[in-house]
C-alpha atoms as a PDB file:
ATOM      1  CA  UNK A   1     -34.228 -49.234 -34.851  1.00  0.00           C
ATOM      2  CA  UNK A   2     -33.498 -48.776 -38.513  1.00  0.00           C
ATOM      3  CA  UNK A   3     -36.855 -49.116 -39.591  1.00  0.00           C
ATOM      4  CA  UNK A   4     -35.856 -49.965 -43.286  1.00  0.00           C
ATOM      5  CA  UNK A   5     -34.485 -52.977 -41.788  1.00  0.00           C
ATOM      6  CA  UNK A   6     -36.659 -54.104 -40.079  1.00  0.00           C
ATOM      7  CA  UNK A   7     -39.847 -53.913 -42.568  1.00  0.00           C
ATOM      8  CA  UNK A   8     -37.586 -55.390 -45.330  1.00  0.00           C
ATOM      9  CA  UNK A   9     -37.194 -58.416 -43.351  1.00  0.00           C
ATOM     10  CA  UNK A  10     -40.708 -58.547 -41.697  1.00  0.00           C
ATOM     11  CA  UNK A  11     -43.035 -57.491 -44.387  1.00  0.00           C
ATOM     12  CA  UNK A  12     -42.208 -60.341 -46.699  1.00  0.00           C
ATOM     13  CA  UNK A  13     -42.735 -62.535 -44.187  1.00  0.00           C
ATOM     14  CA  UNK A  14     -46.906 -61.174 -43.775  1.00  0.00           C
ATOM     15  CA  UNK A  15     -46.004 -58.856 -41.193  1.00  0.00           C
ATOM     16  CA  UNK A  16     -47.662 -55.042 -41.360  1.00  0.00           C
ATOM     17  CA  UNK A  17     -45.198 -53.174 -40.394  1.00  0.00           C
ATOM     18  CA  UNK A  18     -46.248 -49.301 -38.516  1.00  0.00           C
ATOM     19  CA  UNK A  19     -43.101 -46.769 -37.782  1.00  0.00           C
ATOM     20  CA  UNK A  20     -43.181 -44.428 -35.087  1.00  0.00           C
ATOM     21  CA  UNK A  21     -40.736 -41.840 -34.429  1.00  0.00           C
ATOM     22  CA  UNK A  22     -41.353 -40.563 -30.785  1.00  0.00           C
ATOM     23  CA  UNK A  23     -42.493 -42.525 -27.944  1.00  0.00           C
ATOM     24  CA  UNK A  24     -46.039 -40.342 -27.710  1.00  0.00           C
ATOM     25  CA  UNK A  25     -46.589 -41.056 -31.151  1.00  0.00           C
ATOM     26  CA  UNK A  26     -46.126 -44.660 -30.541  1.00  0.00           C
ATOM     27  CA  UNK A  27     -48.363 -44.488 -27.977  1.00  0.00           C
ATOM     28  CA  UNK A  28     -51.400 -42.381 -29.345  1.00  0.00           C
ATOM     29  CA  UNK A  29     -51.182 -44.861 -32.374  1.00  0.00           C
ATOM     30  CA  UNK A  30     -51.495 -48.097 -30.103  1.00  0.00           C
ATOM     31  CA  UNK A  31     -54.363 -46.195 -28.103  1.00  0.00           C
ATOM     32  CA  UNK A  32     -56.425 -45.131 -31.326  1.00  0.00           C
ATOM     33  CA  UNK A  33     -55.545 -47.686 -33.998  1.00  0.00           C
ATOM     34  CA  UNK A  34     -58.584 -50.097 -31.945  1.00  0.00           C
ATOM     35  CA  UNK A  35     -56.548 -53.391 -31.769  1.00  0.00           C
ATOM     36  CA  UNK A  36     -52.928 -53.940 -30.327  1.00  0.00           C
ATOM     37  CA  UNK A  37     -49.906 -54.395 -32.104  1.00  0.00           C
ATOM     38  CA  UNK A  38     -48.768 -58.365 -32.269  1.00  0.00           C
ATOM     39  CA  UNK A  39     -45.390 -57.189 -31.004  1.00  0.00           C
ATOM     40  CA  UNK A  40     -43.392 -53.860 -30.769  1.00  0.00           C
ATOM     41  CA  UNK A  41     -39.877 -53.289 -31.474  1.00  0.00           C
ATOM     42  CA  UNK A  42     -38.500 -50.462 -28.967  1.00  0.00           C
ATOM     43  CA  UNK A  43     -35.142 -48.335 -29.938  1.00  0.00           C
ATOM     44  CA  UNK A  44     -34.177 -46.872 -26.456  1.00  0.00           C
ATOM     45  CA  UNK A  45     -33.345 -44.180 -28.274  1.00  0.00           C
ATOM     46  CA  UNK A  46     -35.870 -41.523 -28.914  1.00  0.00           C
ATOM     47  CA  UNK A  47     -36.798 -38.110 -29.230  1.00  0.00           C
ATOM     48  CA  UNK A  48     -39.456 -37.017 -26.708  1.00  0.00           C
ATOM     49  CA  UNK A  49     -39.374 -39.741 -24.478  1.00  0.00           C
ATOM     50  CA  UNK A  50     -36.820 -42.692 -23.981  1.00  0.00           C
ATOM     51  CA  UNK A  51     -37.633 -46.069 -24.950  1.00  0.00           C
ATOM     52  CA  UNK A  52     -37.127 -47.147 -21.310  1.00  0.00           C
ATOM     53  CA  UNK A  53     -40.136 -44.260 -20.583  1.00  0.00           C
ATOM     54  CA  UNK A  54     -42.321 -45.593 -22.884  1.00  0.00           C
ATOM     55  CA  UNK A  55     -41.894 -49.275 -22.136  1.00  0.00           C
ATOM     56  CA  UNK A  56     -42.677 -48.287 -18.623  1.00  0.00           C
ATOM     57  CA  UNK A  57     -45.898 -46.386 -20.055  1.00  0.00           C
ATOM     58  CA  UNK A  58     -47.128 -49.558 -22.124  1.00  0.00           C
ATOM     59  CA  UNK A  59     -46.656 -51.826 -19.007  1.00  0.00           C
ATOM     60  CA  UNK A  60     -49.391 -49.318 -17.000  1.00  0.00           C
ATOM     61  CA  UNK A  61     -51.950 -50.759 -19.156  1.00  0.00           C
ATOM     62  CA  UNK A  62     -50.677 -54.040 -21.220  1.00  0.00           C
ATOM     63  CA  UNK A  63     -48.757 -56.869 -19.517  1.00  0.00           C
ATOM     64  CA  UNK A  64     -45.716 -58.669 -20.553  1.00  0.00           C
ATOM     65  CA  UNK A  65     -47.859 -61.293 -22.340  1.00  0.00           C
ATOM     66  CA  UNK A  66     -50.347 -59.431 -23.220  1.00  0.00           C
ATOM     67  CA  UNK A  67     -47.922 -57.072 -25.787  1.00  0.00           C
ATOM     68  CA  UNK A  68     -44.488 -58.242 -26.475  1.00  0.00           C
ATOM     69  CA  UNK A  69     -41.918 -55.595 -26.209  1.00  0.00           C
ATOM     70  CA  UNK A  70     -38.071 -56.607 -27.767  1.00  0.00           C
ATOM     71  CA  UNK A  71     -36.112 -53.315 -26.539  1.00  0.00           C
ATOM     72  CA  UNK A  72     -33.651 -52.541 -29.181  1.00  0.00           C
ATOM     73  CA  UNK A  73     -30.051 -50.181 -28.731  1.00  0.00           C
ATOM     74  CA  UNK A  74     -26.742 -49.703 -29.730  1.00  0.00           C
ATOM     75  CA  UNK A  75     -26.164 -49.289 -26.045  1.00  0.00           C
ATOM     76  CA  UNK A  76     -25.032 -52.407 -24.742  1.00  0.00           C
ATOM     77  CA  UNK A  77     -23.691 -52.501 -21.120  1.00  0.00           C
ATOM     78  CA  UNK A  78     -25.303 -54.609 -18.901  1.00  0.00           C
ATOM     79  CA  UNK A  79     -27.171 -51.793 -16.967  1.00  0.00           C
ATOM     80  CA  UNK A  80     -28.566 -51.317 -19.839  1.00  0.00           C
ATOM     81  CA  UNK A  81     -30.032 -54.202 -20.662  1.00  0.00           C
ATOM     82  CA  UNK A  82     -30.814 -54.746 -16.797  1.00  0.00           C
ATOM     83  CA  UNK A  83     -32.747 -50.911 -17.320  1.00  0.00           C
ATOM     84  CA  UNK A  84     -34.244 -52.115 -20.366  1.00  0.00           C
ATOM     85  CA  UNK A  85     -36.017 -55.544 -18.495  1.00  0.00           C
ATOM     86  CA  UNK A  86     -36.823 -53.356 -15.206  1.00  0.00           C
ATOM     87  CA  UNK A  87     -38.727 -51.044 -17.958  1.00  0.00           C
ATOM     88  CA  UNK A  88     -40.953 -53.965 -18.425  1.00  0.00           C
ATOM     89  CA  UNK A  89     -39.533 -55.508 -22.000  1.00  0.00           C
ATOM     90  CA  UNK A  90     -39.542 -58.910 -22.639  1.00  0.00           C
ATOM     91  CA  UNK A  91     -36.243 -59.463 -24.779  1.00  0.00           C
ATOM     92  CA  UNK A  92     -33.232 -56.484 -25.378  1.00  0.00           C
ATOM     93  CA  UNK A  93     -31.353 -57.011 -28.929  1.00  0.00           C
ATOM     94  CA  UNK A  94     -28.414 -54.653 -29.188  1.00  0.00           C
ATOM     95  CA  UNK A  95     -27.294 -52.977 -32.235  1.00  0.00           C
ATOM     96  CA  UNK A  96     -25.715 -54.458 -34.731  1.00  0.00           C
ATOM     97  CA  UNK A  97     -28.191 -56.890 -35.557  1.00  0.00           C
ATOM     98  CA  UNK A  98     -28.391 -59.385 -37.967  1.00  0.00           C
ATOM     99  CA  UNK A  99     -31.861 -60.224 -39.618  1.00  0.00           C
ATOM    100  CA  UNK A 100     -31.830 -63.681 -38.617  1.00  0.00           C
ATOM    101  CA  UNK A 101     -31.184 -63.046 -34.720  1.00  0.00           C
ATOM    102  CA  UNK A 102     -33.747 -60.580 -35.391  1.00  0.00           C
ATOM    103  CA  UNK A 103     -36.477 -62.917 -36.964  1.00  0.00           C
ATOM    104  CA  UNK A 104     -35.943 -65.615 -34.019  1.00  0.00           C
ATOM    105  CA  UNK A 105     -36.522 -63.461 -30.933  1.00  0.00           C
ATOM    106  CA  UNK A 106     -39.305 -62.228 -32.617  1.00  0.00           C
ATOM    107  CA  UNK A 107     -40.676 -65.161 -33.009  1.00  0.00           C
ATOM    108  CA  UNK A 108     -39.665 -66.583 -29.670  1.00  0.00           C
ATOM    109  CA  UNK A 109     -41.764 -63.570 -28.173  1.00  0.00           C
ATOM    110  CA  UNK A 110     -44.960 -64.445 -30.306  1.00  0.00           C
ATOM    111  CA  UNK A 111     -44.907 -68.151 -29.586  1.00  0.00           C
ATOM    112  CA  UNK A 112     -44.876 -67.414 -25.948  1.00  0.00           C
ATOM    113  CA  UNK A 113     -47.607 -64.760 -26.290  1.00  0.00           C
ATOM    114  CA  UNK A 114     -49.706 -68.043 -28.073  1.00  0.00           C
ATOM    115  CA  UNK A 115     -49.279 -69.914 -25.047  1.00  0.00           C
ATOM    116  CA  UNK A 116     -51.338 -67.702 -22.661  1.00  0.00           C
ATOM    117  CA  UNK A 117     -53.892 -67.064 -24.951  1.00  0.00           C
END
């Protein structure tokens, strides 16, 4: 995900926005931070450990509405996307993106996370 992007468009809209580059890095963060992320943005593609790896990771301990997950990748097939949802994530967004496809699935996600809690 190109981070810049993404906190641009999130962090004026009261959104705290925490980059990750690596999959265990992501994880250890979510672990010892003491409270969950609201949502996570995923790039499939990572150093260390796929996105698809570490989607399957976060499902071990946090359900689908208990953590969000919108996979994002330039890759684009329909395995992929049908890879991405068996990982566990709860929406795929494909690169190119524009901000305000980007804002609404996010939001989507979050509004359905409201509704079990």
């Amino acid at each position: 995900v190109n981070h810049m992007v993404v906190e641009n468009s999130l962090e004026p809209r009261g959104f705290k926005v925490t980059v990750c580059m690596s999959g265990p890095e992501a994880l250890e963060t979510i672990e010892t931070r003491g409270y969950l992320p609201d949502l996570i943005l995923l790039d499939c593609m990572m150093p260390e450990m796929t996105g698809y790896e570490m989607c399957e990771q976060l499902r071990l301990s946090f359900p689908c509405n208990c953590l969000p997950v919108i996979m994002v990748s330039a890759k684009n097939q329909e395995q992929d996307v049908v890879k991405g949802l068996t990982a566990g994530c709860n929406d795929y967004l494909t690169k190119p993106f524009g901000v305000q496809e980007l804002n609404a699935r996010i939001d989507v996600q979050l509004k359905l996370k409201q509704l079990w809690y």
